[in-house]
Protein backbone atom coordinates (compact mmCIF):
# COMPACT_ATOMS: atom_id res chain seq x y z
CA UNK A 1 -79.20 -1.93 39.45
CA UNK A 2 -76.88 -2.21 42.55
CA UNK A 3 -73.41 -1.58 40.24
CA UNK A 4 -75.24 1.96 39.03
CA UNK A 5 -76.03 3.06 41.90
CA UNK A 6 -72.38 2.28 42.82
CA UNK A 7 -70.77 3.65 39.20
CA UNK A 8 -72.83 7.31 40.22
CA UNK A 9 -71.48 7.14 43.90
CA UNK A 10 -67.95 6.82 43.05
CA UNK A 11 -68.36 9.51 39.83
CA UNK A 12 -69.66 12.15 42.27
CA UNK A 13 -67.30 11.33 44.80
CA UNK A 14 -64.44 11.79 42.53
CA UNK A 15 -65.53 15.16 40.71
CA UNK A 16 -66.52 16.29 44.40
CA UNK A 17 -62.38 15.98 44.90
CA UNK A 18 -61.20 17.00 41.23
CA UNK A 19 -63.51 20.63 41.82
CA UNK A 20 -61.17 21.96 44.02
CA UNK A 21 -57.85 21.03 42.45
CA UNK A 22 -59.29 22.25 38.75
CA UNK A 23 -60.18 25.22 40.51
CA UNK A 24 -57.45 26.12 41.94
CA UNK A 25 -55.15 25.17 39.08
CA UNK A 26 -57.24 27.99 37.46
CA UNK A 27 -56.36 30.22 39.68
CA UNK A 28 -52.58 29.51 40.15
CA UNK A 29 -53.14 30.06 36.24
CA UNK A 30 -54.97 33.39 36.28
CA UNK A 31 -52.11 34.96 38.22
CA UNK A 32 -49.19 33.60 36.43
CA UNK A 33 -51.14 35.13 33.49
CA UNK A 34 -49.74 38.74 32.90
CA UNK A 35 -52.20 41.77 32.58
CA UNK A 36 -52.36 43.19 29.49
CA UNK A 37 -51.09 46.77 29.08
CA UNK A 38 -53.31 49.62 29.57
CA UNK A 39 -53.34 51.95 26.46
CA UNK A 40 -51.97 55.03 26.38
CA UNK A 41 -54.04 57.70 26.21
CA UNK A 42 -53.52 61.15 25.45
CA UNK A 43 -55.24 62.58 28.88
CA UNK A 44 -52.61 60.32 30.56
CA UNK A 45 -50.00 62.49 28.52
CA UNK A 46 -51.42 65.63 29.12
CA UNK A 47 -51.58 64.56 33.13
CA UNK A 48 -47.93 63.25 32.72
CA UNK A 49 -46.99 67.09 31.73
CA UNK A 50 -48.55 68.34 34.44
CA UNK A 51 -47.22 66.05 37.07
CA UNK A 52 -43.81 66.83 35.94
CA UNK A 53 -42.59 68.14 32.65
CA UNK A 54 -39.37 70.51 33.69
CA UNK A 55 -40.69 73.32 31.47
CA UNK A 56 -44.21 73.25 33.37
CA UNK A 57 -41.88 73.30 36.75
CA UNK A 58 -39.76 76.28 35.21
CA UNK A 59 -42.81 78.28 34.27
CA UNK A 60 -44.27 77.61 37.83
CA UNK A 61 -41.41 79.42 39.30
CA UNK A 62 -42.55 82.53 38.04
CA UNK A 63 -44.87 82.33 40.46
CA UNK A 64 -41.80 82.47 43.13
CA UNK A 65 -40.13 85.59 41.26
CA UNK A 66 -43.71 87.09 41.34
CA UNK A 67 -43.74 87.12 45.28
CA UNK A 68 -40.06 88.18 44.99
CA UNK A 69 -41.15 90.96 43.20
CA UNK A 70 -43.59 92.41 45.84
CA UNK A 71 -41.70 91.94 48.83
CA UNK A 72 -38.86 93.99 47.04
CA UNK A 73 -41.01 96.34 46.34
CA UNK A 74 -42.82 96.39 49.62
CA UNK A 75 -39.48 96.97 51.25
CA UNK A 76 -39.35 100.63 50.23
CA UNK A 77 -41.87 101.28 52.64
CA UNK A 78 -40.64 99.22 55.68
CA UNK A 79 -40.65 101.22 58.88
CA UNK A 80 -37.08 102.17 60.01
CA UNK A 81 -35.65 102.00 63.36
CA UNK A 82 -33.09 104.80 63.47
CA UNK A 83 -30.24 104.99 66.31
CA UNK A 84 -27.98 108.59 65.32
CA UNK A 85 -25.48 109.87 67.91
CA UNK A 86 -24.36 113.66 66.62
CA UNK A 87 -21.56 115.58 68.89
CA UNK A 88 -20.01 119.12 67.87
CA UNK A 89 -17.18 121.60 68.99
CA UNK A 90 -17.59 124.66 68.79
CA UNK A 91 -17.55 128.36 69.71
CA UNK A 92 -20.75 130.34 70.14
CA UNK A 93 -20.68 133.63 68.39
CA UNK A 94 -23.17 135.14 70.44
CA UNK A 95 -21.41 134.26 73.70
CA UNK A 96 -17.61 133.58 73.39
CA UNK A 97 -17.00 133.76 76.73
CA UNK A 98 -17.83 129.76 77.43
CA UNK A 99 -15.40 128.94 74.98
CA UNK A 100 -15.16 125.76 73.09
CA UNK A 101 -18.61 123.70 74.04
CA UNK A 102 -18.61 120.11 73.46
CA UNK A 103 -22.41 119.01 72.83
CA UNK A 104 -24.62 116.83 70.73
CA UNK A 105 -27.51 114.17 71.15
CA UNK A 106 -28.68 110.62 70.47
CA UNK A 107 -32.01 110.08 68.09
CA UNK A 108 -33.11 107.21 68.31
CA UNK A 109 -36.99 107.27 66.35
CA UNK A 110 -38.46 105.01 63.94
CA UNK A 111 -39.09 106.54 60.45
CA UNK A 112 -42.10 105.58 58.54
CA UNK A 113 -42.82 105.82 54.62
CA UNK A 114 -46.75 105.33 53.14
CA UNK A 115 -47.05 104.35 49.87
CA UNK A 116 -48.77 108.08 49.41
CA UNK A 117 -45.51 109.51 49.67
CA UNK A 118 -46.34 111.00 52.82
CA UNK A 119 -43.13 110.12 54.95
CA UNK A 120 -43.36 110.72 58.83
CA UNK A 121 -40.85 109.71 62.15
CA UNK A 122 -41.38 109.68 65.66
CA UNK A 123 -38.95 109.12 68.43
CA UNK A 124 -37.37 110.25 71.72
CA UNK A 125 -34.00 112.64 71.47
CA UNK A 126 -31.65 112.75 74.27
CA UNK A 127 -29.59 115.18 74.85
CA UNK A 128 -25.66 115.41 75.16
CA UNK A 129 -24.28 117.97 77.36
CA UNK A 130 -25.28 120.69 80.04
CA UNK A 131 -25.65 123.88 77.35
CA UNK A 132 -28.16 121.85 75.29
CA UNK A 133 -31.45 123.93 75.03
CA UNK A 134 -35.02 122.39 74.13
CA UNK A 135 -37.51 124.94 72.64
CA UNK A 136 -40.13 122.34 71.97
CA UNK A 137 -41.87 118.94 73.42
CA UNK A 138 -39.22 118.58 75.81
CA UNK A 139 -39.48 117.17 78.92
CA UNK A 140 -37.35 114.84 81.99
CA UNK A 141 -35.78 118.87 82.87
CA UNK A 142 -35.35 119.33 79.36
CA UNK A 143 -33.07 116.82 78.84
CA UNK A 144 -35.16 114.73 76.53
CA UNK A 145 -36.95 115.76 73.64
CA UNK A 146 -40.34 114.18 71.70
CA UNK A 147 -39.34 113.63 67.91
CA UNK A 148 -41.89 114.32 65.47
CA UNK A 149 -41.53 114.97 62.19
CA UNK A 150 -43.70 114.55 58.46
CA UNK A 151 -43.19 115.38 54.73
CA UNK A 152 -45.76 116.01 52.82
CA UNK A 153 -45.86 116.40 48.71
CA UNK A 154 -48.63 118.43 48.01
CA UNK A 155 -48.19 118.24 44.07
CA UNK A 156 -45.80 115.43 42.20
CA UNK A 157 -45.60 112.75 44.17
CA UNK A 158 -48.36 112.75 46.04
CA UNK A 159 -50.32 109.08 45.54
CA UNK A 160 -48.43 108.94 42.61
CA UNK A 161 -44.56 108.60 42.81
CA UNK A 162 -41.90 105.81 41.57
CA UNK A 163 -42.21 103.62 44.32
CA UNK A 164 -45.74 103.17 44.55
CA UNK A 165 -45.69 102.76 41.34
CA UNK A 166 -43.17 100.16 41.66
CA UNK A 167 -45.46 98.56 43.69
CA UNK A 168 -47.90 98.45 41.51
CA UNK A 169 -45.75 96.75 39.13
CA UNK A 170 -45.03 94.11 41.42
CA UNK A 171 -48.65 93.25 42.10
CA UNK A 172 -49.24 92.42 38.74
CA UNK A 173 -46.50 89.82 38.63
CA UNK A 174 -48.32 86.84 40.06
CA UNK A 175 -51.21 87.43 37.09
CA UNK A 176 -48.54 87.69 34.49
CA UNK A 177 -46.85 84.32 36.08
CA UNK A 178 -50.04 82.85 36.11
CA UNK A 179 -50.93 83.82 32.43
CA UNK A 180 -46.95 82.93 31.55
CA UNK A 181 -48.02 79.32 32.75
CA UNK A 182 -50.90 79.33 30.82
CA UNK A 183 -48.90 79.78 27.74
CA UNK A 184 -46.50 77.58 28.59
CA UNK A 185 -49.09 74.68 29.43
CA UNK A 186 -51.02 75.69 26.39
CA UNK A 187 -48.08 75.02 23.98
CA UNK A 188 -46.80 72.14 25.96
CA UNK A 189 -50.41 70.22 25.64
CA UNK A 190 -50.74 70.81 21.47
CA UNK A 191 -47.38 69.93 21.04
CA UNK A 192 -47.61 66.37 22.74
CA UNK A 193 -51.26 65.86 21.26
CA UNK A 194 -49.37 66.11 18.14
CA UNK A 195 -46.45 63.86 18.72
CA UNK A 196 -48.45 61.96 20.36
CA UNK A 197 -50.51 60.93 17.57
CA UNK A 198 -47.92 60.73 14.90
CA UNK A 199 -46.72 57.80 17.55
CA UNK A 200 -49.86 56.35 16.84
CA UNK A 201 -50.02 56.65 13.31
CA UNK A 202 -46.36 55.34 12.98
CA UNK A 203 -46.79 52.08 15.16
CA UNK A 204 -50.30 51.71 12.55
CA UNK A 205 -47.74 52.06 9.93
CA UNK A 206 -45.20 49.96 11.07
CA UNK A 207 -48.46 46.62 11.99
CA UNK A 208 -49.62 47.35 8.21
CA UNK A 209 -45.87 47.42 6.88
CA UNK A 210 -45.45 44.11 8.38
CA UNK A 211 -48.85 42.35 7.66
CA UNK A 212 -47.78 43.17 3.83
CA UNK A 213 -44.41 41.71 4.52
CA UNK A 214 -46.08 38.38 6.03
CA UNK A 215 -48.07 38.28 2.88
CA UNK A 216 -44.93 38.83 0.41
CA UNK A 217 -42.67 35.77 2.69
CA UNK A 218 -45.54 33.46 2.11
CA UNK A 219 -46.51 33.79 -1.36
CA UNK A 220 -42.49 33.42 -1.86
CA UNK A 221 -42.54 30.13 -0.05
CA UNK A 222 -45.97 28.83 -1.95
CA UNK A 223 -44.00 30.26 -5.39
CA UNK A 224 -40.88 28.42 -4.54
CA UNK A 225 -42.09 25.40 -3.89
CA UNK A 226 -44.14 25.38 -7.06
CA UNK A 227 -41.00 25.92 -9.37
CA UNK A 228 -39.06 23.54 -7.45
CA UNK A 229 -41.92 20.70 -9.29
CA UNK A 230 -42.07 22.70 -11.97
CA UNK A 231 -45.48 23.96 -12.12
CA UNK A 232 -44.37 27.95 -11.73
CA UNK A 233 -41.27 29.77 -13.15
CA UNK A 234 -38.44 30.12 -11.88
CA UNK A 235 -38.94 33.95 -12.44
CA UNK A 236 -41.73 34.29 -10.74
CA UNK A 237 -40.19 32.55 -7.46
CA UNK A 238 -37.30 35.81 -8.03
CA UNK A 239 -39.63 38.24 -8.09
CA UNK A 240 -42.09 37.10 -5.33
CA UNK A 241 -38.71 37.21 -3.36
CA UNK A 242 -37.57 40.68 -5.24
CA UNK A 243 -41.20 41.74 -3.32
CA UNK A 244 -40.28 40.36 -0.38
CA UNK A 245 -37.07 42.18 -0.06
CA UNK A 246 -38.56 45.92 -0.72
CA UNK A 247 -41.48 45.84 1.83
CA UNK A 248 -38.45 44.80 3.95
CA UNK A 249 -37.11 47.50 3.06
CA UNK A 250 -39.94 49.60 3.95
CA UNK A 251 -40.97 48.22 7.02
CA UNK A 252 -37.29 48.68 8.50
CA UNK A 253 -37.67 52.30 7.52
CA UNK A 254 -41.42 52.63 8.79
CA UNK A 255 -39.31 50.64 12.23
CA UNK A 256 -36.84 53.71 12.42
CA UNK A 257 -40.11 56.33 12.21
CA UNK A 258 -41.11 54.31 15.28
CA UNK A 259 -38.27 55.24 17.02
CA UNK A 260 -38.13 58.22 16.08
CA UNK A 261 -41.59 59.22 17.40
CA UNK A 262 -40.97 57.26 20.36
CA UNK A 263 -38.05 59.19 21.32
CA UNK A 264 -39.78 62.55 20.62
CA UNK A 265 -42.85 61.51 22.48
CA UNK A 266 -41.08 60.81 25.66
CA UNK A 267 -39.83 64.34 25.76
CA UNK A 268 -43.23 64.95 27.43
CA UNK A 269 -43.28 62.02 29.58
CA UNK A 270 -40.67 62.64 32.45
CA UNK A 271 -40.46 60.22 35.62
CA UNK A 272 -37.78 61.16 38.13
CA UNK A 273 -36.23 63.77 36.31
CA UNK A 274 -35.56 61.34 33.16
CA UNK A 275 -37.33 61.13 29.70
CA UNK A 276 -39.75 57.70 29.36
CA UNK A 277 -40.42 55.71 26.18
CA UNK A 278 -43.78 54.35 25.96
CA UNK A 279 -43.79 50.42 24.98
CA UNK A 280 -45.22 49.48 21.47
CA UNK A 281 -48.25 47.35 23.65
CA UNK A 282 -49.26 50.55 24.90
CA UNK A 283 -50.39 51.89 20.96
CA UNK A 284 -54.17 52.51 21.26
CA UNK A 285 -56.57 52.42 18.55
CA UNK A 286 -58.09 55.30 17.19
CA UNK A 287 -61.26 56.84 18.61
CA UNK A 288 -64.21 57.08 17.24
CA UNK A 289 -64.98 60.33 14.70
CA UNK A 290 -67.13 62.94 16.75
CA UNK A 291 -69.95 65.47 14.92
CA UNK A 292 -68.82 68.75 14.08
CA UNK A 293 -69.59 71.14 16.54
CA UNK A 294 -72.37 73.25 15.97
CA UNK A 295 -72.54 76.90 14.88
CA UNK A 296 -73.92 78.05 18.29
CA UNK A 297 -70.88 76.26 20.26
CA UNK A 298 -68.12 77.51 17.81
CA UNK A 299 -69.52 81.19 17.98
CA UNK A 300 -68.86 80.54 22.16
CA UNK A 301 -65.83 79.33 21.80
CA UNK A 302 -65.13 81.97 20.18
CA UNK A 303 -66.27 84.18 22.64
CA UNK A 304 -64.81 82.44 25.37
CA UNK A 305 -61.13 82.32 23.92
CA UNK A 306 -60.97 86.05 22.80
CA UNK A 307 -61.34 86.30 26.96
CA UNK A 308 -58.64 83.38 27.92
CA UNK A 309 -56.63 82.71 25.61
CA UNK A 310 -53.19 83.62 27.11
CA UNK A 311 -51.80 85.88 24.20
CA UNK A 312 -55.08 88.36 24.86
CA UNK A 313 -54.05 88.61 28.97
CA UNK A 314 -50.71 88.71 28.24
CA UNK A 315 -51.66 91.91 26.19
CA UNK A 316 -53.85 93.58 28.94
CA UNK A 317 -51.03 92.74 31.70
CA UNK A 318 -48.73 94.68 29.52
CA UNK A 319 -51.63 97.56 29.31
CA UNK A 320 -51.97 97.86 32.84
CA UNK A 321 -48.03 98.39 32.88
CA UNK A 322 -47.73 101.14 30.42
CA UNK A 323 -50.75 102.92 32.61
CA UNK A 324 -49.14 102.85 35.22
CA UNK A 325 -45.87 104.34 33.53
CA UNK A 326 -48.43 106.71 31.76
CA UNK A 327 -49.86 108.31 35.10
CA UNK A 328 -46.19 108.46 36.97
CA UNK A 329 -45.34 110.41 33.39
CA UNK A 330 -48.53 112.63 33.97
CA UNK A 331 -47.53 113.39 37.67
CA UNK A 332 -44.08 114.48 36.75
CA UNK A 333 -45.11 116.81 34.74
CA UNK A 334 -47.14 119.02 37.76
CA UNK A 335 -44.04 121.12 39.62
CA UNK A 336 -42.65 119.91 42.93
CA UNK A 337 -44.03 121.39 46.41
CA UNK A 338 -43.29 119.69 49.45
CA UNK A 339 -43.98 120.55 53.00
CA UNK A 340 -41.74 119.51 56.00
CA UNK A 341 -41.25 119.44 59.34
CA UNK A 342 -38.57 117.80 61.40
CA UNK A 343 -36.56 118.27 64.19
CA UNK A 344 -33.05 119.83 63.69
CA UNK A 345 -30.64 117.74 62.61
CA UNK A 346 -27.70 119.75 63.32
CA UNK A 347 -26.06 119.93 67.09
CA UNK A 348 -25.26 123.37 66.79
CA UNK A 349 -28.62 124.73 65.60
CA UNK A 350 -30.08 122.51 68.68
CA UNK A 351 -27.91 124.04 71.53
CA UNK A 352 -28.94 127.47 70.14
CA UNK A 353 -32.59 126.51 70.45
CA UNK A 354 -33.73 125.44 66.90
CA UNK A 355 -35.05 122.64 67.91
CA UNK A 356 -37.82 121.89 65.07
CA UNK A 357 -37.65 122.98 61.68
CA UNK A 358 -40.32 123.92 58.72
CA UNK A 359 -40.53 124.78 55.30
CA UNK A 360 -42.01 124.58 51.97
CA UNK A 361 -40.23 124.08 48.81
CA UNK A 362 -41.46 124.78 45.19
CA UNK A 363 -39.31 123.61 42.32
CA UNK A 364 -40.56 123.91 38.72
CA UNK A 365 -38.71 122.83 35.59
CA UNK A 366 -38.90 125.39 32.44
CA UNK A 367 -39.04 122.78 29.89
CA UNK A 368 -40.35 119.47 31.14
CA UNK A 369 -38.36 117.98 28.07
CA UNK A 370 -37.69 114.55 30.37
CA UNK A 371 -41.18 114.48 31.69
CA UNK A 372 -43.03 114.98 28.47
CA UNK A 373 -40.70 112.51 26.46
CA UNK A 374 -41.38 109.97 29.19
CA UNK A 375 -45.43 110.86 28.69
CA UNK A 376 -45.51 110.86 25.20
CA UNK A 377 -43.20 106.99 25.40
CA UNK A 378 -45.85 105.82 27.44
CA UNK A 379 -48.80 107.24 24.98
CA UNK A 380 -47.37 105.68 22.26
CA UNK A 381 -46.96 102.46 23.67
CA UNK A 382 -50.71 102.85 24.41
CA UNK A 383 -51.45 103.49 21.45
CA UNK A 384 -49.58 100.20 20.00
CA UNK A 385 -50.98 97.73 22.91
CA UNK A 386 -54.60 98.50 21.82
CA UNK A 387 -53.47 98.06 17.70
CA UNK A 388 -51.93 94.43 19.16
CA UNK A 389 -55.04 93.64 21.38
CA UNK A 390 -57.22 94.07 18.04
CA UNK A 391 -54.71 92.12 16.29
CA UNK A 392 -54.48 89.47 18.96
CA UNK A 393 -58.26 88.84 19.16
CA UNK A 394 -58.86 89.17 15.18
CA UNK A 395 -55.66 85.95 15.39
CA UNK A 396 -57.59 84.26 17.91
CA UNK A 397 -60.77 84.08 15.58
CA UNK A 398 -58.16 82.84 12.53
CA UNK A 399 -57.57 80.39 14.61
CA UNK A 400 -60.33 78.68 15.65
CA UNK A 401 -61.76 78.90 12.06
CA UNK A 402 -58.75 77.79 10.84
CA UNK A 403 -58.57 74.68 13.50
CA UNK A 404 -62.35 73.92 12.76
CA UNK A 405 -61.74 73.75 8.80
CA UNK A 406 -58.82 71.43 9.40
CA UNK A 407 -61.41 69.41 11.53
CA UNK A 408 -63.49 69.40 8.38
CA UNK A 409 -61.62 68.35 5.80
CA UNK A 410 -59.51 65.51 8.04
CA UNK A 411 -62.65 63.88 8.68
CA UNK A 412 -63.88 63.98 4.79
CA UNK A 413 -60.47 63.06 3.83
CA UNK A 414 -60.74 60.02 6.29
CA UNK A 415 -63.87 59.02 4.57
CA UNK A 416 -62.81 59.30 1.05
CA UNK A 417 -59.85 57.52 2.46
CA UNK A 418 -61.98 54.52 3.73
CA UNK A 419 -63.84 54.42 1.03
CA UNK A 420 -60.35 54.08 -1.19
CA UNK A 421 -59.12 51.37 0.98
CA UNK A 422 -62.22 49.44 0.71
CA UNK A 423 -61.83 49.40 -3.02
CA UNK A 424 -58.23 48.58 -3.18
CA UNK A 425 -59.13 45.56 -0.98
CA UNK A 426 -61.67 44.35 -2.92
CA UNK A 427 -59.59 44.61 -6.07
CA UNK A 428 -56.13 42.90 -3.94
CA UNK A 429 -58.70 40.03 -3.36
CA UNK A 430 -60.11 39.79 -6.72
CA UNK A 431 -56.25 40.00 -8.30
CA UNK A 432 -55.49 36.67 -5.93
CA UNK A 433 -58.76 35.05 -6.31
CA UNK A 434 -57.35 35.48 -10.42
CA UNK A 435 -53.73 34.48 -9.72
CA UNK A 436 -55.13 31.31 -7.93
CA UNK A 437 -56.42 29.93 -11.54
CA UNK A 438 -53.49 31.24 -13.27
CA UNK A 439 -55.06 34.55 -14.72
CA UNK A 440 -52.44 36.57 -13.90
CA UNK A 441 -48.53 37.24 -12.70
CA UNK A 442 -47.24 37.64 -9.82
CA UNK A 443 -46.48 41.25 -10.87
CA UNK A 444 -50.30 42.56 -11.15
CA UNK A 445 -50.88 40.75 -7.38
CA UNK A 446 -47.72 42.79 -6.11
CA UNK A 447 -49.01 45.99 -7.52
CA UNK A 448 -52.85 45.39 -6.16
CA UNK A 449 -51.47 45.00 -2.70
CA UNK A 450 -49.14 47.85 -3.39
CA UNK A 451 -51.85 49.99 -4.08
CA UNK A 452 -53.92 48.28 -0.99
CA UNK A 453 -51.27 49.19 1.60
CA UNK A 454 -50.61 52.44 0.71
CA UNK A 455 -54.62 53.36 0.80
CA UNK A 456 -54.54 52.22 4.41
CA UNK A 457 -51.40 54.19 4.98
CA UNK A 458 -53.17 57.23 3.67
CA UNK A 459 -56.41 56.60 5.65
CA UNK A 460 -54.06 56.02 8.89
CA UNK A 461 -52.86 59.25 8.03
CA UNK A 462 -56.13 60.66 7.66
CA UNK A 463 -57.28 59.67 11.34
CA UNK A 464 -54.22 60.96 12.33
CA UNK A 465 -54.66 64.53 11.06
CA UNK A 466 -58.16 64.24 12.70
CA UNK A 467 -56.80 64.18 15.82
CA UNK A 468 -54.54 66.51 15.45
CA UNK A 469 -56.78 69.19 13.98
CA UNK A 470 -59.13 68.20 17.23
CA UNK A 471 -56.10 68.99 19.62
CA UNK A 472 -55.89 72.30 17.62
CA UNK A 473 -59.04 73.37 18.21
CA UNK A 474 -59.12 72.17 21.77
CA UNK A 475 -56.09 74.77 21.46
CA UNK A 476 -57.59 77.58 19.82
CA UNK A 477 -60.74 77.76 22.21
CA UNK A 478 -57.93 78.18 25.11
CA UNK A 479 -58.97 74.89 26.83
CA UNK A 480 -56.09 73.75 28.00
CA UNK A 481 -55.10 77.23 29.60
CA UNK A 482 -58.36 76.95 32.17
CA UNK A 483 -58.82 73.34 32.70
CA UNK A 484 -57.13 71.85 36.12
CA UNK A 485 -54.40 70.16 36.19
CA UNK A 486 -55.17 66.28 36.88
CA UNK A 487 -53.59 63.03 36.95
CA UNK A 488 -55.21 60.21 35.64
CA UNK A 489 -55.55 57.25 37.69
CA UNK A 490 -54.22 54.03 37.05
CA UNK A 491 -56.46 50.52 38.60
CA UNK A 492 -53.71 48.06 37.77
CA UNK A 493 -49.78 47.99 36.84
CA UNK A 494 -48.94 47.19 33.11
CA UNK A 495 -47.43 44.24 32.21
CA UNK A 496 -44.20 46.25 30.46
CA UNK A 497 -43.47 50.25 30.56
């Protein structure tokens, strides 16, 4: 009883030390142990672009040219500070006996311009010489003068005139940058959907390519050995390697498609101005088949992408444009009359006593040839913008019916497809099961697997177009051109890039 009770003392004493050192050879283990890579998925893509594809950057700097725009335009109607020294010699006709008079002045008034077209200046004259007379707002013993002057169109020009017009222009810029992003974002995010999945499909390719290779190299070694004692011919051992050779074949081929895609893909995944290849460990599997969206949601979409999709604003931007042109081409047409008044600009006038000037000018063209050719350019471009709008929304609706039937038939090819491959594998298994008691060649095995890879090709193929059609409809229903930019977040580090 006494060497039990001693035996269980010295077993728990001993696991009591071993605990710690198992457990912490476990966890020196655990981090030696690489993570496994994260998948790629295509919202990582799509947040890649965002972060920092160079034609996403480009596209933003319309946004830049847009402010650009306005301040340009803005500038026609930047107060002026005028400085203007004016000195004259002359004789006086009325009184020749002062002979040759010397005289002038200095302006010095800041001349303002509203977009209206109303112009005005105000300022402070001073005068240059004793003869100078002031008739009006003089003061200091007439030897300063108030400046005060305005023009005023009372017909063309008057709210409407090129450089308000201009300005108009210019504050539609930033809305035609934004929708010029849009566009840009919008084409950027189906195009890498796309590439992105034939990555996919071509790395599924490439794992079934070499599965049927592994196959072929070890039926040639079971074959071999078998003619070497004599129980198989020797042809059958050269044409289980004949097999072996052509998926070979194939799966170097299917290798190249790999880096093809791979090389196209990272065209949309830039990192410090450079191009990155996704690793082969990052292939995900393919997502699970969603339901068809009902008739309810695809008649919204519908609705909702006639309204966003970029091609439709880009088409109303335009129309806004041509309106304006269209009213500046109306406004022309109405004959000039402007009113003025302004002090006199000329140093002779001013020592004689014309100190502020006013009139009214009409002018009136006979045939209006340049205004009514520029009104009937901008009515016929009016005319064509709302023909393209119509056209524009009636494309949108092609599209989304289009992208939806392509949605349709991927996903009943993909179960036709499954429903192949299921068959073919049953009938590869029951051509081995046969070859195994010597009921067939090696030729009828060959063509069952044939026949087996090639119906998983086609169903990879299948998913593959599913996804696509998806990112086509996520296209057509202008999704991409309203959601946020984001990035995705990342918990851990991959174990390779």
């Amino acid at each position: 009883m006494m060497r039990f009770v001693l035996f269980v003392f010295f077993t728990v004493l001993l696991s009591g030390w071993q605990a710690p050192l198992f457990a912490r050879a476990a966890a020196d283990d655990s981090k030696l142990k690489p993570l496994p890579p994260i998948p790629l998925s295509l919202n990582e893509v799509l947040a890649w672009i965002d972060r920092s594809h160079p034609l996403l950057q480009g596209a933003g700097t319309e946004k830049i040219a847009a402010r650009g725009k306005m301040l340009r335009a803005l500038g026609a109607f930047e107060p002026t500070l005028v400085n203007d020294t004016e000195m004259e010699r002359f004789i006086s006709s009325t009184n020749p006996q002062k002979g040759t008079q010397t005289v002038g002045f200095n302006d010095t008034f800041l001349d303002v311009r509203h977009q209206s077209g109303i112009r005005g200046s105000a300022g402070i004259r001073q005068t240059i010489g004793g003869s100078a007379q002031i008739p009006d707002l003089g003061f200091n013993n007439n030897q300063q003068q108030v400046l005060l002057g305005a023009f005023l169109p009372l017909l063309r020009g008057l709210m409407v005139n090129p450089e308000n017009a201009e300005l108009q222009r210019s504050g539609l810029a930033d809305p035609r940058a934004d929708i010029e992003i849009a566009q840009t974002r919008q084409d950027l995010f189906l195009a890498a959907a796309s590439q992105y999945w034939e990555w996919v499909a071509a790395w599924k390719l490439v794992d079934v390519q070499q599965r049927a290779v592994k196959v072929a190299e070890d039926r040639f070694k079971q074959i071999e050995e078998r003619a070497k004692k004599g129980l198989s011919a020797p042809l059958d051992a050269v044409e289980a390697n004949q097999e072996v050779q052509r998926r070979k074949e194939i799966l170097i081929g299917a290798t190249r498609t790999v880096e093809q895609e791979q090389y196209r893909l990272s065209l949309f995944l830039w990192e410090n101005g450079t191009p990155v290849s996704p690793a082969g460990g990052r292939v995900p599997d393919f997502p699970k088949a969603a339901p068809l969206p009902l008739p309810e949601t695809v008649k919204a979409d519908k609705l909702a992408a006639r309204a966003s999709r970029p091609e439709i604003l880009a088409v109303g931007i335009e129309a806004k444009l041509n309106h304006i042109d269209l009213e500046l081409a109306k406004n022309n047409l109405l004959p000039s009359l402007d009113a003025e008044a302004a002090p006199a600009r000329s140093p002779e006038k001013f020592v004689l006593g014309l100190g502020y000037r006013f009139g009214v000018e009409f002018k009136m063209p006979f045939l209006q040839r340049k205004a009514r050719g520029e009104m009937l350019e901008a009515q016929g471009k009016a005319d064509r913008l709302v023909l393209t709008k119509m056209f524009r929304e009636q494309q949108v609706i092609v599209d989304v019916d289009n992208a939806l039937s392509a949605v349709e038939r991927s996903k009943q090819r993909i179960d036709a497809a499954l429903q192949s491959l299921q068959l073919a594998k049953t009938l590869e298994e029951g051509e081995r099961f046969r070859f195994s008691l010597g009921a067939t060649s090696v030729l009828f095995v060959n063509l069952r697997e044939r026949l087996a890879v090639d119906s998983e090709s086609q169903w990879i193929r299948a998913v593959a177009d599913y996804q696509r059609s998806l990112a086509q409809y996520q296209w057509a229903i202008g999704t991409w051109a309203n959601a946020p930019m984001s990035v995705i977040p990342v918990s851990y580090k991959p174990a390779s890039k």
